[in-house]
C-alpha atoms as a PDB file:
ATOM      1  CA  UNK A   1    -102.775 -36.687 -15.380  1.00  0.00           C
ATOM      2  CA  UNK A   2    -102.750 -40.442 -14.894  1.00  0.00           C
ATOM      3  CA  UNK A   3    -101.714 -41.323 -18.923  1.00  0.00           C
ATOM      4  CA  UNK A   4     -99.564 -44.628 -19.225  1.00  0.00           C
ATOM      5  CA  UNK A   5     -95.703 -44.236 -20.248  1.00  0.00           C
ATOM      6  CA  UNK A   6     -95.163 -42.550 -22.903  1.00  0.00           C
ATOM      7  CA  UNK A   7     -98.943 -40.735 -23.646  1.00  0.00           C
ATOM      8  CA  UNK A   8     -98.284 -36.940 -24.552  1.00  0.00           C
ATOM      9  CA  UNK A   9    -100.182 -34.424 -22.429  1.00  0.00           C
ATOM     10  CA  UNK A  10    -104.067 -34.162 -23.509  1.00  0.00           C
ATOM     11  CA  UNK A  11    -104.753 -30.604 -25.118  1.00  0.00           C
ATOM     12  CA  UNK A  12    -101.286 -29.552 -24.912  1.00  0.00           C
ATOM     13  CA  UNK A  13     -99.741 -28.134 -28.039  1.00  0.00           C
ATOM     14  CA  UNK A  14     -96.163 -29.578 -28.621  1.00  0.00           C
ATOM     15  CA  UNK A  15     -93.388 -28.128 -26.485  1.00  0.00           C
ATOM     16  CA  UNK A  16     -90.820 -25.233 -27.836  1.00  0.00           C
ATOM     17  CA  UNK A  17     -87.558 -27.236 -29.675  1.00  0.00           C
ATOM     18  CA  UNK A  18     -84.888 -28.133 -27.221  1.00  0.00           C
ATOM     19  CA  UNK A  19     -87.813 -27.985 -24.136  1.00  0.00           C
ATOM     20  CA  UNK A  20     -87.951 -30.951 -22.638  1.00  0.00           C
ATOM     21  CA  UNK A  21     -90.075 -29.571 -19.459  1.00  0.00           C
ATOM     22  CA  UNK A  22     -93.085 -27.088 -20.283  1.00  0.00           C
ATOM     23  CA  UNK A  23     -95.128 -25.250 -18.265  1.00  0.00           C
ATOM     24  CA  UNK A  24     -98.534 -23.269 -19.109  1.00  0.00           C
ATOM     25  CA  UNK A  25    -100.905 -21.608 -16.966  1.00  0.00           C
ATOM     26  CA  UNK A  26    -100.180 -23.961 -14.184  1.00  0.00           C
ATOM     27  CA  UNK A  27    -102.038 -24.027 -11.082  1.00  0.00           C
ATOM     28  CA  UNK A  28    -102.219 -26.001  -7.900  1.00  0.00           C
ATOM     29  CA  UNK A  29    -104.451 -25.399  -4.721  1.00  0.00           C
ATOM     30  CA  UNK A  30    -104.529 -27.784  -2.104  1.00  0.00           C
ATOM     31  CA  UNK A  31    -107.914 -28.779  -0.332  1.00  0.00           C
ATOM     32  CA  UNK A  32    -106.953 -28.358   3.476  1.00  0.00           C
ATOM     33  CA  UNK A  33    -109.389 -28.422   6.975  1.00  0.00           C
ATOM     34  CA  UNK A  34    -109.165 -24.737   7.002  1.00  0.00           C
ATOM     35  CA  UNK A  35    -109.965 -23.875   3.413  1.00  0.00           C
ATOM     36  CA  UNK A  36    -107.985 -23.634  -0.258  1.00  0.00           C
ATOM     37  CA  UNK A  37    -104.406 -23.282  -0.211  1.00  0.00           C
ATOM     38  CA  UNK A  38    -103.327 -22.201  -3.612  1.00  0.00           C
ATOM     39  CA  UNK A  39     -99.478 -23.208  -3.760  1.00  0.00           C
ATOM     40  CA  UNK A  40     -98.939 -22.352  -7.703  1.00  0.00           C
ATOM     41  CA  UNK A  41    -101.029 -19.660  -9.748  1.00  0.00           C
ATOM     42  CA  UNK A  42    -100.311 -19.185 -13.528  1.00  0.00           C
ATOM     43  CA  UNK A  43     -96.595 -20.680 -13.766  1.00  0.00           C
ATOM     44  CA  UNK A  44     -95.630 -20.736 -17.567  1.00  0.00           C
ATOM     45  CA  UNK A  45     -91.889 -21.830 -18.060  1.00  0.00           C
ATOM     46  CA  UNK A  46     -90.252 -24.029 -20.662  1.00  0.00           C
ATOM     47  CA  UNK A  47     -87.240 -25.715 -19.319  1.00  0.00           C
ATOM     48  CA  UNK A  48     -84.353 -26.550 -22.470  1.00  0.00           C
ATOM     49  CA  UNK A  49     -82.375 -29.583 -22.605  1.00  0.00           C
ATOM     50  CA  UNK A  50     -78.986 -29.405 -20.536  1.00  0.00           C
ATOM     51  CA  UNK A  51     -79.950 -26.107 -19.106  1.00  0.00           C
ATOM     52  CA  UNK A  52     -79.174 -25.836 -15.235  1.00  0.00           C
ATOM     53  CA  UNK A  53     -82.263 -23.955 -13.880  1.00  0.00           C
ATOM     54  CA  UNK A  54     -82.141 -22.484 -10.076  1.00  0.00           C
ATOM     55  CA  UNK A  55     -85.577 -21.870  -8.155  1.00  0.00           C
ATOM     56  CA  UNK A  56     -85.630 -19.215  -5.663  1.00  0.00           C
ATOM     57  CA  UNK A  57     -88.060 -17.680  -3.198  1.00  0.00           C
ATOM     58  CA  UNK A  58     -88.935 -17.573   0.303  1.00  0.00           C
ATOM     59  CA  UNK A  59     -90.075 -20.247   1.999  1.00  0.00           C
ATOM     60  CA  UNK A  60     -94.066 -21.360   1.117  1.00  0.00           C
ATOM     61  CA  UNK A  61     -93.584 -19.721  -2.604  1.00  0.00           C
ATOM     62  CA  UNK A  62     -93.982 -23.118  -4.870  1.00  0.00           C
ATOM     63  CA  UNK A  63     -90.978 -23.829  -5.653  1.00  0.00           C
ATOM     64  CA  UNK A  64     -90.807 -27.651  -4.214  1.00  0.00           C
ATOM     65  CA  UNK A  65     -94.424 -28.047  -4.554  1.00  0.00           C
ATOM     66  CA  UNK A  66     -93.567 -27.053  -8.650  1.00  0.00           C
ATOM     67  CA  UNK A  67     -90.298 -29.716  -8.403  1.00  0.00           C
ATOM     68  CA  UNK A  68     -93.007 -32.164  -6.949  1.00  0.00           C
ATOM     69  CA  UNK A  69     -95.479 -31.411  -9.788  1.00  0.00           C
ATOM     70  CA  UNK A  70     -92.616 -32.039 -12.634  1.00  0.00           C
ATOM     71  CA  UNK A  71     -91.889 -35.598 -10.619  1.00  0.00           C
ATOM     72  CA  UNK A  72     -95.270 -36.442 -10.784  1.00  0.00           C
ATOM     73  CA  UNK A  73     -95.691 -36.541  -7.073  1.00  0.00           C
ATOM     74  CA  UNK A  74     -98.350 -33.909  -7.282  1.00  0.00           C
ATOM     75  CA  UNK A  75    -100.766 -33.048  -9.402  1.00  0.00           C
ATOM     76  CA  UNK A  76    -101.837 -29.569 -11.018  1.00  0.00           C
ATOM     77  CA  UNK A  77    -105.440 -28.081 -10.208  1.00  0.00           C
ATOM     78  CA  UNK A  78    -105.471 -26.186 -13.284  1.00  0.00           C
ATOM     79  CA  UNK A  79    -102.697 -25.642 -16.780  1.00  0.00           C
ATOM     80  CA  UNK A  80    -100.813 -28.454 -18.165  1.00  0.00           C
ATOM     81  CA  UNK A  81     -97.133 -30.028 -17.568  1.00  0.00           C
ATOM     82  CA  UNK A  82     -94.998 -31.851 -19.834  1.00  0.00           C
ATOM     83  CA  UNK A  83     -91.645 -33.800 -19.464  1.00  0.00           C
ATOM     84  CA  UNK A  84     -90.291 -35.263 -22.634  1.00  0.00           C
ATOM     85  CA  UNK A  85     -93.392 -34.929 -23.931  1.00  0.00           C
ATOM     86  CA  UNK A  86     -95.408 -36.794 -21.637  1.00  0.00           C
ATOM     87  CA  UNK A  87     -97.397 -36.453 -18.446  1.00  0.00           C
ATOM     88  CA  UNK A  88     -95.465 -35.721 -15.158  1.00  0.00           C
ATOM     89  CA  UNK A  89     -96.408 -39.293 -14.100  1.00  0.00           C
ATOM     90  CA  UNK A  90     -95.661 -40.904 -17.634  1.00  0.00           C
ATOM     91  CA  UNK A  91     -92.477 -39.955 -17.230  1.00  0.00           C
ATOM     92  CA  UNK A  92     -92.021 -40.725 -13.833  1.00  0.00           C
ATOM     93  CA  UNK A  93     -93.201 -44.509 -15.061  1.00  0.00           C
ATOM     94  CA  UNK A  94     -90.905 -44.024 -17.508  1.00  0.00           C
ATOM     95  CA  UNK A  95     -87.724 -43.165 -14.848  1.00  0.00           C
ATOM     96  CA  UNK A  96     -87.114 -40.231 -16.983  1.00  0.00           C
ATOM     97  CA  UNK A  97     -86.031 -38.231 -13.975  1.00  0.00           C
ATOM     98  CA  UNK A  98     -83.461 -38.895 -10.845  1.00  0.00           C
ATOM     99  CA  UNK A  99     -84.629 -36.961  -7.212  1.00  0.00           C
ATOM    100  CA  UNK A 100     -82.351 -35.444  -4.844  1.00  0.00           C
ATOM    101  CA  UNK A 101     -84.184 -34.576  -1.639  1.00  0.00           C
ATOM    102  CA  UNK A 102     -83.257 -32.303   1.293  1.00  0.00           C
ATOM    103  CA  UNK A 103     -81.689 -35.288   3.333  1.00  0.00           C
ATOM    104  CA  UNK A 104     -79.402 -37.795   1.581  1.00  0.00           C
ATOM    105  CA  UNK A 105     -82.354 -40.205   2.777  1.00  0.00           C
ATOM    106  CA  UNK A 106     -80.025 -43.539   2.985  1.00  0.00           C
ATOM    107  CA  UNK A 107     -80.412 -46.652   4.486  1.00  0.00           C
ATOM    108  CA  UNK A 108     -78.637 -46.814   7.441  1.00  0.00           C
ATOM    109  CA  UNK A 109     -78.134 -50.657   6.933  1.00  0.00           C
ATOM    110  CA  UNK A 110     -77.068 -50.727   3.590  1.00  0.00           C
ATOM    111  CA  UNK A 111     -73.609 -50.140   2.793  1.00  0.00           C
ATOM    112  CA  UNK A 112     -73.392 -46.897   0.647  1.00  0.00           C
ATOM    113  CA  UNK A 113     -73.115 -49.123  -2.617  1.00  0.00           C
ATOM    114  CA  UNK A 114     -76.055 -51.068  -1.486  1.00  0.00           C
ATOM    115  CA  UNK A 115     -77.994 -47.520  -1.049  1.00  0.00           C
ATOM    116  CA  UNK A 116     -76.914 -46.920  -4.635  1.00  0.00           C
ATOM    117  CA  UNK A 117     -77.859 -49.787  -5.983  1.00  0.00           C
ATOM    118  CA  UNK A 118     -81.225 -50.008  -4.898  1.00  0.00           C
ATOM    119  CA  UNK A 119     -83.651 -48.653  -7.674  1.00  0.00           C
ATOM    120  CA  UNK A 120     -81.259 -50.652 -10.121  1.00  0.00           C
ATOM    121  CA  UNK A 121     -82.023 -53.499  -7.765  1.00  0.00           C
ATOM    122  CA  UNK A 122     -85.810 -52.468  -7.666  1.00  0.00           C
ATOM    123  CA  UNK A 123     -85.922 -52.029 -11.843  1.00  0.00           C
ATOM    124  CA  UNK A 124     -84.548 -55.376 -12.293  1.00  0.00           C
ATOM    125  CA  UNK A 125     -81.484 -54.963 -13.833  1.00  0.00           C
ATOM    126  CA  UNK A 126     -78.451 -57.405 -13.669  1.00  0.00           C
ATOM    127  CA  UNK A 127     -75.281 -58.042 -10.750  1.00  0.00           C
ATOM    128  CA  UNK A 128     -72.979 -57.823 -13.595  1.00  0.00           C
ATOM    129  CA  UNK A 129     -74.374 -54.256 -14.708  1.00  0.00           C
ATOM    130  CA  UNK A 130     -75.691 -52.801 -10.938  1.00  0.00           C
ATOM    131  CA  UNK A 131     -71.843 -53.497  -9.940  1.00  0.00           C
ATOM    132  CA  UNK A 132     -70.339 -51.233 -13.090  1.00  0.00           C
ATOM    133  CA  UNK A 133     -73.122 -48.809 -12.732  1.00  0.00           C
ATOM    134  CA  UNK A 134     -72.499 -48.192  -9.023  1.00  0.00           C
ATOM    135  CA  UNK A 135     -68.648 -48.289  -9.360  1.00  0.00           C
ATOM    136  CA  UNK A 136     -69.255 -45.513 -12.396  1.00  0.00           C
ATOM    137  CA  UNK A 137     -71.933 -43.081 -10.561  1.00  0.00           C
ATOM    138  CA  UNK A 138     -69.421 -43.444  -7.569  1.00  0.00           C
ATOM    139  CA  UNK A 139     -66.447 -42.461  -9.188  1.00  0.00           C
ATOM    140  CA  UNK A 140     -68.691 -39.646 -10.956  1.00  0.00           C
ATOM    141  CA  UNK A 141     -69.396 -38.131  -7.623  1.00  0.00           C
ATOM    142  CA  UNK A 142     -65.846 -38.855  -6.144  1.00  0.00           C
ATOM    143  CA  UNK A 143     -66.531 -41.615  -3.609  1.00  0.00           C
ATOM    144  CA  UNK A 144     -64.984 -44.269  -5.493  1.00  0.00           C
ATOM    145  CA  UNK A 145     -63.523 -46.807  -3.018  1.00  0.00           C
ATOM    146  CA  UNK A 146     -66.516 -46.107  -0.699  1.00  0.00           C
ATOM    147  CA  UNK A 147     -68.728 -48.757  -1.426  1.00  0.00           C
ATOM    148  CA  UNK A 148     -68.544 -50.836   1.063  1.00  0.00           C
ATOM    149  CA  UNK A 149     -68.876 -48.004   3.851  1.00  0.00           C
ATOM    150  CA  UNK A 150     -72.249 -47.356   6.051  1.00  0.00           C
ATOM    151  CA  UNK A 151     -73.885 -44.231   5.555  1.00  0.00           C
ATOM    152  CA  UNK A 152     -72.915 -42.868   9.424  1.00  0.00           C
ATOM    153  CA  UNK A 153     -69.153 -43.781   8.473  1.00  0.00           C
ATOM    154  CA  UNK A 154     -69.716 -40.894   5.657  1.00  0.00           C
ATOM    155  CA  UNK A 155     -70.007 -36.781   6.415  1.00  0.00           C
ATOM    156  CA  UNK A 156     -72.943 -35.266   5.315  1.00  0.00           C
ATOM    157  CA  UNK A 157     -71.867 -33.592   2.626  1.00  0.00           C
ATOM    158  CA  UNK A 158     -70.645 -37.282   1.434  1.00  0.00           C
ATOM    159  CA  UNK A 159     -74.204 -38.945   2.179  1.00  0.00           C
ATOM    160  CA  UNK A 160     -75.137 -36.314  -0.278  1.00  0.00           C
ATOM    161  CA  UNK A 161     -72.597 -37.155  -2.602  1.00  0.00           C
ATOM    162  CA  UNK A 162     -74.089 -40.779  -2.480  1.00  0.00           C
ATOM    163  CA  UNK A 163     -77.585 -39.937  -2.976  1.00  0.00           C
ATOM    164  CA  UNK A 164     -76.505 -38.053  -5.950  1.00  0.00           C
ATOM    165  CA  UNK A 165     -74.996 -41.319  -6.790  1.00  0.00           C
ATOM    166  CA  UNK A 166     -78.386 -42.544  -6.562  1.00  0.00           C
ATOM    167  CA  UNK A 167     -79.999 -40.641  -8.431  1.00  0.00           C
ATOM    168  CA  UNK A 168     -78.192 -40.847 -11.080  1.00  0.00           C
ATOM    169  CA  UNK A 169     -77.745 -44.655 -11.030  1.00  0.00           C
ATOM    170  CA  UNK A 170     -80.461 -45.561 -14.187  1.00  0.00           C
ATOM    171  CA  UNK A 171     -79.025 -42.820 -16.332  1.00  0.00           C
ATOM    172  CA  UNK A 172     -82.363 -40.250 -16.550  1.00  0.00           C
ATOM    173  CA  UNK A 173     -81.276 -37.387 -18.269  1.00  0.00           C
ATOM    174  CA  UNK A 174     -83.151 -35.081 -16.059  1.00  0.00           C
ATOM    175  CA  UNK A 175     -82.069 -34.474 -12.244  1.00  0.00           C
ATOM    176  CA  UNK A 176     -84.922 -32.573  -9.588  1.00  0.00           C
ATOM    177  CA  UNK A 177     -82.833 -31.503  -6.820  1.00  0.00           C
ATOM    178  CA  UNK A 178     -84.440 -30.250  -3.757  1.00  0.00           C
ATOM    179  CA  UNK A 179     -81.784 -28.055  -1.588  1.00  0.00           C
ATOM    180  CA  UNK A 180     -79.705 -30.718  -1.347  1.00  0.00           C
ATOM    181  CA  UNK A 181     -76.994 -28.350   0.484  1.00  0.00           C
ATOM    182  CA  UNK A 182     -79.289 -26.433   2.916  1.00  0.00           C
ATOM    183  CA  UNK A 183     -78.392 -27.854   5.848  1.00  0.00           C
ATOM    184  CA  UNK A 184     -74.399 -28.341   5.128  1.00  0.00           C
ATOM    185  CA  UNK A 185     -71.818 -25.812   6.460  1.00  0.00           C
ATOM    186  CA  UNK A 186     -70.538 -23.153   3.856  1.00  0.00           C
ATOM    187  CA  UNK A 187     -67.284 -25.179   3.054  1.00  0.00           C
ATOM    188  CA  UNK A 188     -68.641 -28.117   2.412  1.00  0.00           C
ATOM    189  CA  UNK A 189     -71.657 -26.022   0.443  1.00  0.00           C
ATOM    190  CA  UNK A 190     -69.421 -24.508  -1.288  1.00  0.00           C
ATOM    191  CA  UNK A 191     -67.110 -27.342  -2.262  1.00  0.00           C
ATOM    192  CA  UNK A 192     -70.649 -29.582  -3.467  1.00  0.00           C
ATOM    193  CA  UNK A 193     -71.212 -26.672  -5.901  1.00  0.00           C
ATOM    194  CA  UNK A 194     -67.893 -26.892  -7.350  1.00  0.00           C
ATOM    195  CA  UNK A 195     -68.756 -30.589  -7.960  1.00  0.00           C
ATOM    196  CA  UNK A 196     -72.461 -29.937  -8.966  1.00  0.00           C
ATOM    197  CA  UNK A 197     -71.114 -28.095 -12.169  1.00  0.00           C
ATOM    198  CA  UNK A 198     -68.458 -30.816 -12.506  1.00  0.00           C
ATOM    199  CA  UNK A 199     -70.796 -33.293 -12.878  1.00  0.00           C
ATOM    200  CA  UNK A 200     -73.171 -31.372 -14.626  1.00  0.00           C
ATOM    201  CA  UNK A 201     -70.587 -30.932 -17.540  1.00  0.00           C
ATOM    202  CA  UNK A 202     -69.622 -35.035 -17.817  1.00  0.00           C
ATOM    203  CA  UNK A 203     -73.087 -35.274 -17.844  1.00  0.00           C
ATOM    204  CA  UNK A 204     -74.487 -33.074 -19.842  1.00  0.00           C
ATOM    205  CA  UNK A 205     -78.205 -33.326 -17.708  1.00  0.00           C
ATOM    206  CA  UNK A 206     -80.913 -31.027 -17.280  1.00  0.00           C
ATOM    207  CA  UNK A 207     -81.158 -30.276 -13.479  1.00  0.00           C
ATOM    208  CA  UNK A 208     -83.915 -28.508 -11.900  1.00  0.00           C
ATOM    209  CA  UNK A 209     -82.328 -27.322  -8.485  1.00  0.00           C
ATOM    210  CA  UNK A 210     -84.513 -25.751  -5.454  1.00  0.00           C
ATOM    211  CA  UNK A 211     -82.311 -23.169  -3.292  1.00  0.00           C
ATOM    212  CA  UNK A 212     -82.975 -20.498  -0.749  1.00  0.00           C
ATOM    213  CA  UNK A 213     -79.883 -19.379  -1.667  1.00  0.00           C
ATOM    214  CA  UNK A 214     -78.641 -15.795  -3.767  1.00  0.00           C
ATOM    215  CA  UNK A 215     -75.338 -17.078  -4.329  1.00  0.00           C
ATOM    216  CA  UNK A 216     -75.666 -20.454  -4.802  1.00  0.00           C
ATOM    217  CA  UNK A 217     -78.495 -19.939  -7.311  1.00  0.00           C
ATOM    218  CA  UNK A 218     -76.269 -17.286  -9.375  1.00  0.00           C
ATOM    219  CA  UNK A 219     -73.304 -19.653  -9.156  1.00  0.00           C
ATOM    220  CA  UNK A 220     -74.419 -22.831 -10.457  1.00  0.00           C
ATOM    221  CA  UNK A 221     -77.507 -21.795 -12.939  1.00  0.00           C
ATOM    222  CA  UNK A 222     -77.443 -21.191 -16.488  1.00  0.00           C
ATOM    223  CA  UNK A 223     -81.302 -19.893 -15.892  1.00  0.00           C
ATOM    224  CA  UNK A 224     -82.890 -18.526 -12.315  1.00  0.00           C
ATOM    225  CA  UNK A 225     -86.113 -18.508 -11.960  1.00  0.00           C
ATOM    226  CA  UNK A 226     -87.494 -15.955  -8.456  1.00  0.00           C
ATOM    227  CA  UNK A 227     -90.706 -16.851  -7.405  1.00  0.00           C
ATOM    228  CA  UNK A 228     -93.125 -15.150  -5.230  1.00  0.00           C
ATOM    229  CA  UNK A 229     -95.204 -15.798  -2.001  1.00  0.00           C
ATOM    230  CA  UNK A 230     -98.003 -18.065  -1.810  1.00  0.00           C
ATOM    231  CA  UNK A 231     -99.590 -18.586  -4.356  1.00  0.00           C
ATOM    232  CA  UNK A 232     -96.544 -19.316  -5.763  1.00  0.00           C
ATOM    233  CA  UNK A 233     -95.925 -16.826  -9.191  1.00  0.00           C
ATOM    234  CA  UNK A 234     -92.976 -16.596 -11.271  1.00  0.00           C
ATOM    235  CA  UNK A 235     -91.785 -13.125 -11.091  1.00  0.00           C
ATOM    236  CA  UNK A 236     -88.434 -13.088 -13.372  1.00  0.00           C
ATOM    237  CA  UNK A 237     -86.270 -15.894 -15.145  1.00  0.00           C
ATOM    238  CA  UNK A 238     -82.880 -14.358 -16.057  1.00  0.00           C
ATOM    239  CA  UNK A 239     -80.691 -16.169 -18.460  1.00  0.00           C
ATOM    240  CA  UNK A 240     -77.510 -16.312 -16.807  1.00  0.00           C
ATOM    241  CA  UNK A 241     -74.395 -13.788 -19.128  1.00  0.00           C
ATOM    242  CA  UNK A 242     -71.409 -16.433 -16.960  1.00  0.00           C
ATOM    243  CA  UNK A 243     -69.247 -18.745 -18.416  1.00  0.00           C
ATOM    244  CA  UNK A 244     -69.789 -22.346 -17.949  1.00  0.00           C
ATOM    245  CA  UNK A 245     -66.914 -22.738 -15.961  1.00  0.00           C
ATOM    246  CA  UNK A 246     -67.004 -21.153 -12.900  1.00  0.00           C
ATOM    247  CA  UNK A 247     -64.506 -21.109 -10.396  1.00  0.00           C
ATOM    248  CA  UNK A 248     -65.330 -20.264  -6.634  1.00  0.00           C
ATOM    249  CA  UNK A 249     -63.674 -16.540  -6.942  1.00  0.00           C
ATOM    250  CA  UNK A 250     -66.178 -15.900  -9.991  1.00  0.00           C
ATOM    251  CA  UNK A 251     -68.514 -14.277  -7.596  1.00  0.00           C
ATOM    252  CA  UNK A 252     -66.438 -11.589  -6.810  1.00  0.00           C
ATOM    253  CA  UNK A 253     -66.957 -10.258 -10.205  1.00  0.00           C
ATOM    254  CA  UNK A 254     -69.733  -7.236 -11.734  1.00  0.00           C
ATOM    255  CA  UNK A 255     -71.246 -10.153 -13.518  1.00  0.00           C
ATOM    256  CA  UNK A 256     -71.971 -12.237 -10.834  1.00  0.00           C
ATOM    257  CA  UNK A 257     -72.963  -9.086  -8.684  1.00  0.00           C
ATOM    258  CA  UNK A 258     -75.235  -7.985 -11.409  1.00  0.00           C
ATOM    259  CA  UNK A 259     -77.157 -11.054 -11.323  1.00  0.00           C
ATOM    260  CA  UNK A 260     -77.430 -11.797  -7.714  1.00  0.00           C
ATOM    261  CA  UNK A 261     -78.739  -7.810  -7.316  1.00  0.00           C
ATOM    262  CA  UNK A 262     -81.687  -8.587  -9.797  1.00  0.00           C
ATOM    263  CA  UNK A 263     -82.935 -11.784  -7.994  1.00  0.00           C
ATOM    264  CA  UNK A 264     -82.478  -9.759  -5.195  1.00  0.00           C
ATOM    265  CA  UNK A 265     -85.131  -7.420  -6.428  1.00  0.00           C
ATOM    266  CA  UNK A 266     -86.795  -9.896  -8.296  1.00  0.00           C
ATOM    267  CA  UNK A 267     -87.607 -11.159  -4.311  1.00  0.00           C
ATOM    268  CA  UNK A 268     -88.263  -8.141  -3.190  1.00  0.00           C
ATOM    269  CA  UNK A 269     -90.773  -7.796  -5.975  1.00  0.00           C
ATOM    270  CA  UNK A 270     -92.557 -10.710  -5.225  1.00  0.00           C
ATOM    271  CA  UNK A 271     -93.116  -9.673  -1.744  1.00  0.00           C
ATOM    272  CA  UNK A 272     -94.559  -6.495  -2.952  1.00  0.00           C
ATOM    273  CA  UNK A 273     -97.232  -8.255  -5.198  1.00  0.00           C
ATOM    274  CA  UNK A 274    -100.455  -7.557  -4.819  1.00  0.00           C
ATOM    275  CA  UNK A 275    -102.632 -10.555  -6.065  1.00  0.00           C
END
């Protein structure tokens, strides 16, 4: 999978209109001490421009391993990947993604606008245009006025905020988030979600997100996809029947209950598969 920036994927048929990630018959096994570990078996999925799409499934199922695969950061055993039409690490030459990891990952001596700036700083551009495109992605993710703070001056759920900020610093118009909220307190979980979809409607980006959550996946997806245990399987994708906008009290609602029941048993499922 090693094509330079901007070489389609070899023997791939193009992708479905409107899919800017694709998906067929993808495998990955990892080579380990104590034998194969197969980590994704037959994952087909075509991910459309500005869709939201949710991953869900117990721990060990795939789904980072398949977030890692899309950044280029791994690489597929078997099947073939595209984003935008190119290999997984075309595009990541091509910065045609921002990354959101578990921890907000910050330098602790950089000021948070300094932590923001740095892959602008690292891609060469400009003072003049790293200073408007850290003030922007700041105000985007409401920490305006906190430039010149250090990341332990921030709460975590603000350190998050920033690395968003980060990531979406060089514009990419996809964003890989990998449970960016597991280890935040429900209020402050809850409140990031509200802001998620925010941004994710000024922005108009496709974002893959990881979650072990029900909720959280229901609430913020346009598409959730359940996966099973190792070796990692999808087992349903359900387009999501909710509005856009979504206020907090919207999963109090049969809609919202509907959906969270079926990746409920879309999990239970999975467990149940015999491979």
């Amino acid at each position: 999978m090693g094509a330079g920036a901007g070489q389609a994927v070899a023997g791939q048929g193009a992708a479905p209109a409107g899919a800017v990630i694709a998906a067929r018959n993808l495998d990955l096994t990892f080579q380990t001490g104590d034998g194969p570990v197969h980590a994704l078996k037959g994952v087909s999925l075509d991910i459309r421009k500005g869709d939201f799409v949710s991953f869900i499934g117990p721990s060990g199922c795939g789904k980072t391993t398949f977030l890692r695969c899309i950044a280029g950061l791994e690489e597929p055993t078997g099947g073939s990947l595209s984003v935008n039409g190119m290999t997984p690490d075309a595009a990541r030459r091509a910065r045609a993604y921002g990354y959101v990891f578990q921890a907000a990952g910050l330098y602790p001596w950089r000021t948070i606008g300094r932590n923001v700036s740095l892959p602008l700083e690292i891609m060469g551009y400009g003072r003049a245009e790293i200073a408007e495109r850290v003030a922007r992605v700041l105000a985007l993710v409401d920490l305006a006025g906190f430039e010149k703070k250090y990341p332990w001056q921030l709460s975590g759920g603000m350190q998050q905020r920033a690395s968003i900020a980060r990531a979406l610093a060089f514009d990419a118009d996809i964003l890989l988030m990998d449970e960016p909220f597991g280890a935040l307190d429900e209020i402050v979980r809850d409140h990031l979600n509200e802001q998620l979809l925010q941004l994710w409607a000024r922005t108009d980006k496709t974002i893959c997100f990881v979650t072990h959550s029900i909720p959280e996946a229901v609430y913020l997806s346009t598409r959730i996809v359940v996966m099973s245990p190792r070796p990692g399987r999808i087992t349903d994708v359900i387009d999501s029947p909710l509005p856009r906008e979504r206020p907090l009290d919207i999963r109090d609602t049969p809609e919202f209950l509907d959906v969270a029941h079926r990746v409920r048993e879309g999990l239970r499922s999975g467990h149940a598969y015999e491979g």
